[in-house]
Each structure stands twice: as structure tokens, then as C-alpha cells.
N, C-alpha and C. Protein backbone atom coordinates (compact mmCIF):
# COMPACT_ATOMS: atom_id res chain seq x y z
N UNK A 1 10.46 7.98 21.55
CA UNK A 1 10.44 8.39 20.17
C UNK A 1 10.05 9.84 20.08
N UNK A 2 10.27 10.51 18.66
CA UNK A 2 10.60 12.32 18.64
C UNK A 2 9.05 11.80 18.08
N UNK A 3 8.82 13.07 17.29
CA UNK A 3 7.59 13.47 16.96
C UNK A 3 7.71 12.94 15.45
N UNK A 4 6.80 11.97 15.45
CA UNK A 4 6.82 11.11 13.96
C UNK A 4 6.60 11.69 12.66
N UNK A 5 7.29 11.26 12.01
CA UNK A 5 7.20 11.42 10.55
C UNK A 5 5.98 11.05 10.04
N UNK A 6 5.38 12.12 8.47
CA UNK A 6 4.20 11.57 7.80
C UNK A 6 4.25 10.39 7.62
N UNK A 7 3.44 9.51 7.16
CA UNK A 7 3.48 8.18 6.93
C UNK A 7 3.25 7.93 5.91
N UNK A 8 3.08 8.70 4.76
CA UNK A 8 3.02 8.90 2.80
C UNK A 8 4.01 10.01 2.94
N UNK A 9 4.37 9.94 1.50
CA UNK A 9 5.66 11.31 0.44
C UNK A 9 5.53 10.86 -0.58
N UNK A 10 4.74 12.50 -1.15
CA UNK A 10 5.36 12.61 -2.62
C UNK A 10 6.12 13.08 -2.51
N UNK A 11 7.42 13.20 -3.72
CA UNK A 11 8.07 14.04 -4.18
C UNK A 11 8.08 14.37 -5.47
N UNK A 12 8.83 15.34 -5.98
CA UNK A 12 8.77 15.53 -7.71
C UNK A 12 10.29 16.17 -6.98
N UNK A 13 11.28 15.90 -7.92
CA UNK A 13 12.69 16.03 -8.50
C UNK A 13 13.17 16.34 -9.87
N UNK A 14 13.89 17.38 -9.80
CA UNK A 14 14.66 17.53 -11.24
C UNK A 14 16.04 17.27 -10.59
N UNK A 15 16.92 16.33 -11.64
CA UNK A 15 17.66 16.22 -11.61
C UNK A 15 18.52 15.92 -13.15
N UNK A 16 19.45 16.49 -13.60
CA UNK A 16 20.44 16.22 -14.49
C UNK A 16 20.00 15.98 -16.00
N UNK A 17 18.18 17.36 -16.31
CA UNK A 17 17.41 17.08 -16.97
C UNK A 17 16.58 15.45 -17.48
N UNK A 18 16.47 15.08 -16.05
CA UNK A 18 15.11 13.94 -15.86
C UNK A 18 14.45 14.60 -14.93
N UNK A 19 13.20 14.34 -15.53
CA UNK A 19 11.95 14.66 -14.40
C UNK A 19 11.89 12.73 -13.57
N UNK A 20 11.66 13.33 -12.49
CA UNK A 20 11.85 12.35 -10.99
C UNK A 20 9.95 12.51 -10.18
N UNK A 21 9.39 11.55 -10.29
CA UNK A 21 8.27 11.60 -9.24
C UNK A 21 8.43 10.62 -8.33
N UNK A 22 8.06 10.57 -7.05
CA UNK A 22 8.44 9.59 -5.99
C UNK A 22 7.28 9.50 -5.20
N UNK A 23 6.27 8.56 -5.14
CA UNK A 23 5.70 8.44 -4.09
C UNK A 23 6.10 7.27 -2.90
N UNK A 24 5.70 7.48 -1.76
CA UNK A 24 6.58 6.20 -0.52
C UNK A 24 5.29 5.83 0.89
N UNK A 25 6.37 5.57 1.31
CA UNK A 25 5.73 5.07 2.58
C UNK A 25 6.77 5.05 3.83
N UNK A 26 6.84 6.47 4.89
CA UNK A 26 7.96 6.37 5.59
C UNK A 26 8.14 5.96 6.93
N UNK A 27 8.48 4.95 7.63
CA UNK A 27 8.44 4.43 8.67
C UNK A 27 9.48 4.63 9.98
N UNK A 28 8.71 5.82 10.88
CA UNK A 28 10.07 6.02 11.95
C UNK A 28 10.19 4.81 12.78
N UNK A 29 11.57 4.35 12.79
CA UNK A 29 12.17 3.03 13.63
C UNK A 29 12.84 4.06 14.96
N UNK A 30 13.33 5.04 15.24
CA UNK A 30 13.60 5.75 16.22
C UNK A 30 13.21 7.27 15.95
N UNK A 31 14.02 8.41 16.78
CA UNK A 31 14.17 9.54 16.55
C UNK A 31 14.64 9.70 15.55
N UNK A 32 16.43 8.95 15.25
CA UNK A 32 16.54 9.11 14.22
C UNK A 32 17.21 8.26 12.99
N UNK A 33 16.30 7.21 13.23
CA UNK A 33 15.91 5.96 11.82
C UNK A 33 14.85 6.17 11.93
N UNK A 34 14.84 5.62 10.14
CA UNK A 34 13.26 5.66 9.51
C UNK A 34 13.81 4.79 8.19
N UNK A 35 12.84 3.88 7.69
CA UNK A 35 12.53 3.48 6.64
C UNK A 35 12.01 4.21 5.74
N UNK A 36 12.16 4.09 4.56
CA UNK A 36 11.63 4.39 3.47
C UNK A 36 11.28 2.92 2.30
N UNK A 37 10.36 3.03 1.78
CA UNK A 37 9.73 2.17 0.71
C UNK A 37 9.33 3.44 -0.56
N UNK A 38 9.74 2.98 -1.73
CA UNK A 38 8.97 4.09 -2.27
C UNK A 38 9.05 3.38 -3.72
N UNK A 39 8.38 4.18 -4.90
CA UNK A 39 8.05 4.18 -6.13
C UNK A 39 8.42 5.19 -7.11
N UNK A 40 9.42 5.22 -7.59
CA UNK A 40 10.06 6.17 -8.67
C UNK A 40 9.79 5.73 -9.74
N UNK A 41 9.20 7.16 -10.47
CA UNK A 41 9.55 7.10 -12.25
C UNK A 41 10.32 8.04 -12.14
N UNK A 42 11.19 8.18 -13.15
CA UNK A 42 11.98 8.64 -13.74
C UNK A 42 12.01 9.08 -15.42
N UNK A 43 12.32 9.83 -16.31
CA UNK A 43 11.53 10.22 -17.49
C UNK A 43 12.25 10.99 -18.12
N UNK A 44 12.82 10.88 -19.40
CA UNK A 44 13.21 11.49 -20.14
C UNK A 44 13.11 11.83 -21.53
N UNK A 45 13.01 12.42 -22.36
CA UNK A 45 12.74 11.92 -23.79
C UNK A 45 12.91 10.69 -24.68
N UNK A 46 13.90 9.63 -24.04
CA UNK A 46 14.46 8.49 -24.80
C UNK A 46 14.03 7.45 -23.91
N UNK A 47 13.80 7.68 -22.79
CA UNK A 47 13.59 6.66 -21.91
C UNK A 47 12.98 6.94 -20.64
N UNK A 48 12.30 5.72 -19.83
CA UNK A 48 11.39 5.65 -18.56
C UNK A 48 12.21 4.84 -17.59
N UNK A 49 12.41 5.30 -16.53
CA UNK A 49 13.17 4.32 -15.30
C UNK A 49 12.06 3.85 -14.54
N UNK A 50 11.69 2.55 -13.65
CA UNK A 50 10.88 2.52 -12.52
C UNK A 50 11.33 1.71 -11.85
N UNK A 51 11.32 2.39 -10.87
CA UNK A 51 12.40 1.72 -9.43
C UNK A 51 11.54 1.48 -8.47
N UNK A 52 12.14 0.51 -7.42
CA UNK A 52 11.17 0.21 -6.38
C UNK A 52 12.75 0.40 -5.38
N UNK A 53 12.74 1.63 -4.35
CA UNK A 53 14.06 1.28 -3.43
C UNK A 53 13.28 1.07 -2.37
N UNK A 54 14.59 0.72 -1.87
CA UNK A 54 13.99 0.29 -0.02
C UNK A 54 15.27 0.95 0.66
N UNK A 55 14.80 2.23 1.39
CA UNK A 55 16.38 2.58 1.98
C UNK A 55 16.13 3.20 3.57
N UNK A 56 16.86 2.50 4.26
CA UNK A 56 17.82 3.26 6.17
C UNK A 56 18.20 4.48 5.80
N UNK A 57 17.30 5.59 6.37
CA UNK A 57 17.98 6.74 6.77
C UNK A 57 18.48 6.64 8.21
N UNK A 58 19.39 8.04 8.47
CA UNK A 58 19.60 7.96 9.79
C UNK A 58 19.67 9.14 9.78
N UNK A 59 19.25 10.33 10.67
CA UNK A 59 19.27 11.82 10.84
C UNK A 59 20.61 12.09 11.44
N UNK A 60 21.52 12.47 11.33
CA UNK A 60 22.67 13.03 11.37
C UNK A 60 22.41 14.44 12.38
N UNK A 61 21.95 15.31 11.57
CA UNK A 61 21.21 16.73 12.35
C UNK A 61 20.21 16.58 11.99
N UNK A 62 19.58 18.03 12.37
CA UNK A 62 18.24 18.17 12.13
C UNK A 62 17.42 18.18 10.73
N UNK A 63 18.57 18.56 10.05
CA UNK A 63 18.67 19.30 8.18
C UNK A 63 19.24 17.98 7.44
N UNK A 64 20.59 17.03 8.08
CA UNK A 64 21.03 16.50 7.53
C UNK A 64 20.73 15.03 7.76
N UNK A 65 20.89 14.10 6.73
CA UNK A 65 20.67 12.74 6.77
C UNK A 65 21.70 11.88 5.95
N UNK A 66 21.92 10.67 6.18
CA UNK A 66 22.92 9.89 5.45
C UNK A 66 21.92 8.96 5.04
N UNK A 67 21.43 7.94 3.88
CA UNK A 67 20.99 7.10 3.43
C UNK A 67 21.41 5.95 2.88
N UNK A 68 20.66 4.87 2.46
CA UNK A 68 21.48 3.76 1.93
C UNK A 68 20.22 2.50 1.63
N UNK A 69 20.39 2.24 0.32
CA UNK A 69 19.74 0.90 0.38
C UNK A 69 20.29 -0.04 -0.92
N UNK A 70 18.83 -0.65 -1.31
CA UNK A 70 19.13 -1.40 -2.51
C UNK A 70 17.88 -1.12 -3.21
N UNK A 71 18.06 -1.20 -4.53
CA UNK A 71 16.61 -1.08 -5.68
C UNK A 71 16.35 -1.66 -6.68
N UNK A 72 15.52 -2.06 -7.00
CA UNK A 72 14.87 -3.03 -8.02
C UNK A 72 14.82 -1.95 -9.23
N UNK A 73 14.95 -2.10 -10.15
CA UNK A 73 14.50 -0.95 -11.55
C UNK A 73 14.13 -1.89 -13.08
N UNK A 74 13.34 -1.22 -13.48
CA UNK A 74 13.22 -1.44 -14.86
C UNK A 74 13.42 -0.40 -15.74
N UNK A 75 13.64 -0.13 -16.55
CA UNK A 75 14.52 0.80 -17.80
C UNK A 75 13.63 0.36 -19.37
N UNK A 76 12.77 1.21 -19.86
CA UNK A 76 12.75 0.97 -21.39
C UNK A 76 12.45 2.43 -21.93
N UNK A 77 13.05 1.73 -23.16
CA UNK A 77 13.53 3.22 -24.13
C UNK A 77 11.79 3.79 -24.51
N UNK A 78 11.67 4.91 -24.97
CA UNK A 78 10.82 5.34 -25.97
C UNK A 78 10.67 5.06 -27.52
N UNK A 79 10.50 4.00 -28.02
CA UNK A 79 10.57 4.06 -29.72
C UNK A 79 10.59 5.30 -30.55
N UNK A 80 11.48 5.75 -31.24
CA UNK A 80 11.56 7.12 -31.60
C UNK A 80 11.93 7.12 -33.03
N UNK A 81 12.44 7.87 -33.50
CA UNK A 81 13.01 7.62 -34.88
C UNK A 81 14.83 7.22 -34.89
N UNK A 82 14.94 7.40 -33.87
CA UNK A 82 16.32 6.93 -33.64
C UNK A 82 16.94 5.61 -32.74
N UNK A 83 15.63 5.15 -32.37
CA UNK A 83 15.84 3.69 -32.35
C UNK A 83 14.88 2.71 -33.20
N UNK A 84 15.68 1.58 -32.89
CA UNK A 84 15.24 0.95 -34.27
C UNK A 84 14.31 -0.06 -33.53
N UNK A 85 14.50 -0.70 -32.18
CA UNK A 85 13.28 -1.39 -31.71
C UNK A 85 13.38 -0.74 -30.13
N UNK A 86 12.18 -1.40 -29.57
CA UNK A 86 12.17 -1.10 -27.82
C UNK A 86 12.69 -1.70 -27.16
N UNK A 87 13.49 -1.29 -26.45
CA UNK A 87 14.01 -2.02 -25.54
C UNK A 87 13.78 -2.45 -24.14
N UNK A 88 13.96 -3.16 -23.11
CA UNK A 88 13.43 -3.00 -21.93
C UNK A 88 14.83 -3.73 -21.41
N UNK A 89 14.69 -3.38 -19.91
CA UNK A 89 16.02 -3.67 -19.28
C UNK A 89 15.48 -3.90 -17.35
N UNK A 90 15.62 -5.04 -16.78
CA UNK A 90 15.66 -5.39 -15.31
C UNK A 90 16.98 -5.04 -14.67
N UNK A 91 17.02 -4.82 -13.76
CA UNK A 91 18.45 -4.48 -12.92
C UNK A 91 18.05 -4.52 -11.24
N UNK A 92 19.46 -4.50 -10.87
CA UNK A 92 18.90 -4.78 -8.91
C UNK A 92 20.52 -3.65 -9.03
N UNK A 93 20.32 -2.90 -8.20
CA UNK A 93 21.67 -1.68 -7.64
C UNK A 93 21.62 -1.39 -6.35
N UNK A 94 22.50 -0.36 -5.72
CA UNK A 94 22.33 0.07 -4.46
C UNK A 94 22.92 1.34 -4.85
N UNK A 95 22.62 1.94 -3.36
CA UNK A 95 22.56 3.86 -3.57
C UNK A 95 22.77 3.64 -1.79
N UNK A 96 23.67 5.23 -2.10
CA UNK A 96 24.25 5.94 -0.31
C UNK A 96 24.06 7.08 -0.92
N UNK A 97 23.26 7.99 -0.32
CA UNK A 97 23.46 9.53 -0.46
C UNK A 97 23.26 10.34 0.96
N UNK A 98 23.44 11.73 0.44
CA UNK A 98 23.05 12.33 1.43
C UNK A 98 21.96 13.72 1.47
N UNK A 99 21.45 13.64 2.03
CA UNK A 99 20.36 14.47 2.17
C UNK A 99 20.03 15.86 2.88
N UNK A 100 19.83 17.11 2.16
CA UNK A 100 20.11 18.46 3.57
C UNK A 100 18.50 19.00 2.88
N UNK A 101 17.84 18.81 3.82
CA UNK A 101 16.51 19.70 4.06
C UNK A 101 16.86 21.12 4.06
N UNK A 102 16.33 21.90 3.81
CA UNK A 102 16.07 23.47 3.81
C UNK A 102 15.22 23.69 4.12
N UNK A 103 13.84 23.17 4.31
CA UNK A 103 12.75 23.34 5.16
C UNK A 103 11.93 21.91 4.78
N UNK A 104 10.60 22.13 5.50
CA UNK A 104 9.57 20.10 5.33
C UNK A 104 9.47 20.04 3.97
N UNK A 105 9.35 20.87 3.13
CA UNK A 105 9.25 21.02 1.88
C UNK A 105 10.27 20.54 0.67
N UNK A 106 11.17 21.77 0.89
CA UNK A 106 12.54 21.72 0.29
C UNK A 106 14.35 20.85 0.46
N UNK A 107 14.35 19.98 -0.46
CA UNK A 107 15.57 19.53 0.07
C UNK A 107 16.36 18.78 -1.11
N UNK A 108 17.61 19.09 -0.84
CA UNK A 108 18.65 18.98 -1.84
C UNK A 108 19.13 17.48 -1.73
N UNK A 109 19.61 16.65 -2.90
CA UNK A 109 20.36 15.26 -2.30
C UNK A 109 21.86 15.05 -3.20
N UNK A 110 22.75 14.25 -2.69
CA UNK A 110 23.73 14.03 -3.43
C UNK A 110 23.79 12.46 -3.38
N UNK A 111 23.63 11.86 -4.53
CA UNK A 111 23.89 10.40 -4.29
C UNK A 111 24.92 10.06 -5.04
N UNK A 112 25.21 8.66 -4.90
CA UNK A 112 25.59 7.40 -5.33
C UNK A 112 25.03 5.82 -6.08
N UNK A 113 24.76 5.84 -6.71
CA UNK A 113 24.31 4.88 -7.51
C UNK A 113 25.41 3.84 -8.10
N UNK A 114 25.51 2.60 -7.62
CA UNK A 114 26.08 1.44 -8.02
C UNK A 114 24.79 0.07 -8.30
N UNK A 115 24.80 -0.17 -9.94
CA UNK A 115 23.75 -0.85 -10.99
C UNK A 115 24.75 -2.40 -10.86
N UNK A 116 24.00 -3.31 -10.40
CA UNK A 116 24.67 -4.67 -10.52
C UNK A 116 24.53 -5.49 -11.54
N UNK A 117 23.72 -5.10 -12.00
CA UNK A 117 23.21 -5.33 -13.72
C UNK A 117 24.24 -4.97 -15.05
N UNK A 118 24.63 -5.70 -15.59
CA UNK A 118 25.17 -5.09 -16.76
C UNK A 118 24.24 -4.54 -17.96
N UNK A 119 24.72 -3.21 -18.60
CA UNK A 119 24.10 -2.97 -19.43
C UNK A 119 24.95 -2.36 -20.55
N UNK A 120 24.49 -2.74 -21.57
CA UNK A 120 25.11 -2.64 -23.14
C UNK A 120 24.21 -1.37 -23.75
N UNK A 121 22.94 -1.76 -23.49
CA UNK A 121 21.81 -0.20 -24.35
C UNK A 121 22.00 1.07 -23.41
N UNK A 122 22.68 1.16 -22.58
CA UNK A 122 22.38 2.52 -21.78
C UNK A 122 22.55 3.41 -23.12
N UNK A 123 23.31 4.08 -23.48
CA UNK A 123 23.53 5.10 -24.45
C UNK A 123 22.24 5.27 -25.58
N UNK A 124 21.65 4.08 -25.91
CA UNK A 124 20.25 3.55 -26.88
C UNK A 124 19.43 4.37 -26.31
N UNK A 125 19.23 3.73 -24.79
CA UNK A 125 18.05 4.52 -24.26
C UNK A 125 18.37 6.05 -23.85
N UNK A 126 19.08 6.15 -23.85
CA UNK A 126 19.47 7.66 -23.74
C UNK A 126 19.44 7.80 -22.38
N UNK A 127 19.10 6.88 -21.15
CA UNK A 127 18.67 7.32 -19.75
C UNK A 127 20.39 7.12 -18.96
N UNK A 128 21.22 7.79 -18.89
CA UNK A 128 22.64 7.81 -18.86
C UNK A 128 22.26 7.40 -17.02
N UNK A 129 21.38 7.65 -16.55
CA UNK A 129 21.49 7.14 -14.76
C UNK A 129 20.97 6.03 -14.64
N UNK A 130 21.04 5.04 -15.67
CA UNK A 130 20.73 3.82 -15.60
C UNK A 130 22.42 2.75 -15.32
N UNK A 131 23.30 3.84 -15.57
CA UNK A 131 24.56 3.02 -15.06
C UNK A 131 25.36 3.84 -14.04
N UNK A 132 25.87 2.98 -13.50
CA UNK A 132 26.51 3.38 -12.21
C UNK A 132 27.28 4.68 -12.26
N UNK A 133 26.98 5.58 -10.88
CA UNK A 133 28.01 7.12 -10.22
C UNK A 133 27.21 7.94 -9.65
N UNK A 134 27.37 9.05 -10.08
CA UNK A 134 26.87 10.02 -8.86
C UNK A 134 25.77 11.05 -9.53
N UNK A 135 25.02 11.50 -8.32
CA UNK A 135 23.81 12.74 -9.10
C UNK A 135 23.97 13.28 -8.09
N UNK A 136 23.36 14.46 -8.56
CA UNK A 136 22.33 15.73 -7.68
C UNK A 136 20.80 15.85 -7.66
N UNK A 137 20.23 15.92 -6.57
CA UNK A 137 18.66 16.16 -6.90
C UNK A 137 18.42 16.97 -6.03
N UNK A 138 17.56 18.06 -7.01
CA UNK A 138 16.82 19.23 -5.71
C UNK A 138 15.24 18.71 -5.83
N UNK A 139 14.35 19.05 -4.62
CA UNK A 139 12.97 18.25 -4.57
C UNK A 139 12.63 19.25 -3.53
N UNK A 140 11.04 18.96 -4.15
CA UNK A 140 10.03 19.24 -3.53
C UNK A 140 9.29 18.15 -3.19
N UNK A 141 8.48 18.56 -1.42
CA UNK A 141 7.90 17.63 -0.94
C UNK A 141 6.76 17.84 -0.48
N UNK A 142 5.88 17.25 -0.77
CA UNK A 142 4.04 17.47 -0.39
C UNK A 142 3.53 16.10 -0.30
């Protein structure tokens, strides 16, 4: 085995105007697999995401990584003046992205998000990455 990975991560992410916090727990299975477990909120003016993923990386290069898992989420709106009650929402999805470090710190992602859950309030809650396609996230890591 290479020289192990921390064994906690935060992150904080902006992505697609949501603020993203991530704390985890990362587990090297080789040089280059590793587990991840982690805890996302997600946050926007209309609405709160909280996810629990569980995802297989695999290091590709040194910078680059391919990912993949499945995630548990819950979704509820903010009561505002433009909704009329709260809503709350369970879902189970999966995600493949990919990942390019720029340094231990800095690193860019491109995912995939497929929601197995149907949902009717996405637009209510205003949290539009509560249904299935693609993002960008740039992050910081400490």
C-alpha cells in the first residue's frame, strides 16, 4: 500500500449557487481504491438537501479519479412566502463523477446524478439537484 489517505474530510463546495458542506470518513482499500462514507448538506434559499453517500473511488492518475456510488437523501423546502406548506421528501439515487485535484486542498468535480425516487415538488422546493443530470463542483479541502 502507497502512503495513506487522511482518515476524516471536510469539504465546503459551491456549486450551481448551492452552498455544499461535506464531512466523511475515507478508507484506503489499495494505492488506488478508497472508500468514502460521508455527510452532505446542501442549502439554498428554498430548500435543504441531506445526503448520506457511500462511494468507490479509484485513482486513475495522480490528480485524477473516477467515482461511483449510491445515496440516501432527504430534501425539505424552507417555508417562505411562496410556499404554502413544508414539504419534505426521502429518495435513494446513484452518482459517477469525476474528480481532478489541483493540489491536497483544491479540486474540481464533474458529476452525474441519477434520483430513483420520483418527485413532483422539485420546482416547490426550488432545490433543482434534487432530480436527476449533471453538475460541477469546485471545493475546498481541510
Amino acid at each position: 500500500m502507497g502512503q495513506a489517505e487522511q482518515p476524516t474530510k471536510s469539504e465546503f463546495e459551491l456549486s450551481d449557487g448551492l452552498f455544499t458542506a461535506r464531512v466523511g470518513l475515507t478508507t484506503e482499500l489499495s494505492e488506488r481504491w478508497t472508500l468514502h462514507h460521508t455527510f452532505t448538506v446542501s442549502y439554498n434559499n428554498d430548500a435543504s438537501r441531506y445526503s448520506l453517500p457511500l462511494l468507490l473511488r479509484y485513482k486513475l492518475t495522480n490528480q485524477l479519479s473516477l467515482y461511483g456510488g449510491v445515496s440516501g437523501y432527504r430534501v425539505a423546502n424552507t417555508p417562505s412566502f411562496n410556499t404554502i406548506a413544508p414539504i419534505s421528501k426521502f429518495g435513494v439515487g446513484s452518482l459517477l463523477g469525476l474528480e481532478l485535484e489541483f493540489s491536497k486542498s483544491i479540486f474540481f468535480k464533474a458529476q452525474l446524478d441519477a434520483n430513483f425516487s420520483s418527485d413532483q415538488n422539485s420546482k416547490l422546493m426550488g432545490l433543482e439537484n434534487n432530480r436527476s443530470g449533471g453538475s460541477f463542483h469546485f471545493g475546498y479541502s481541510f
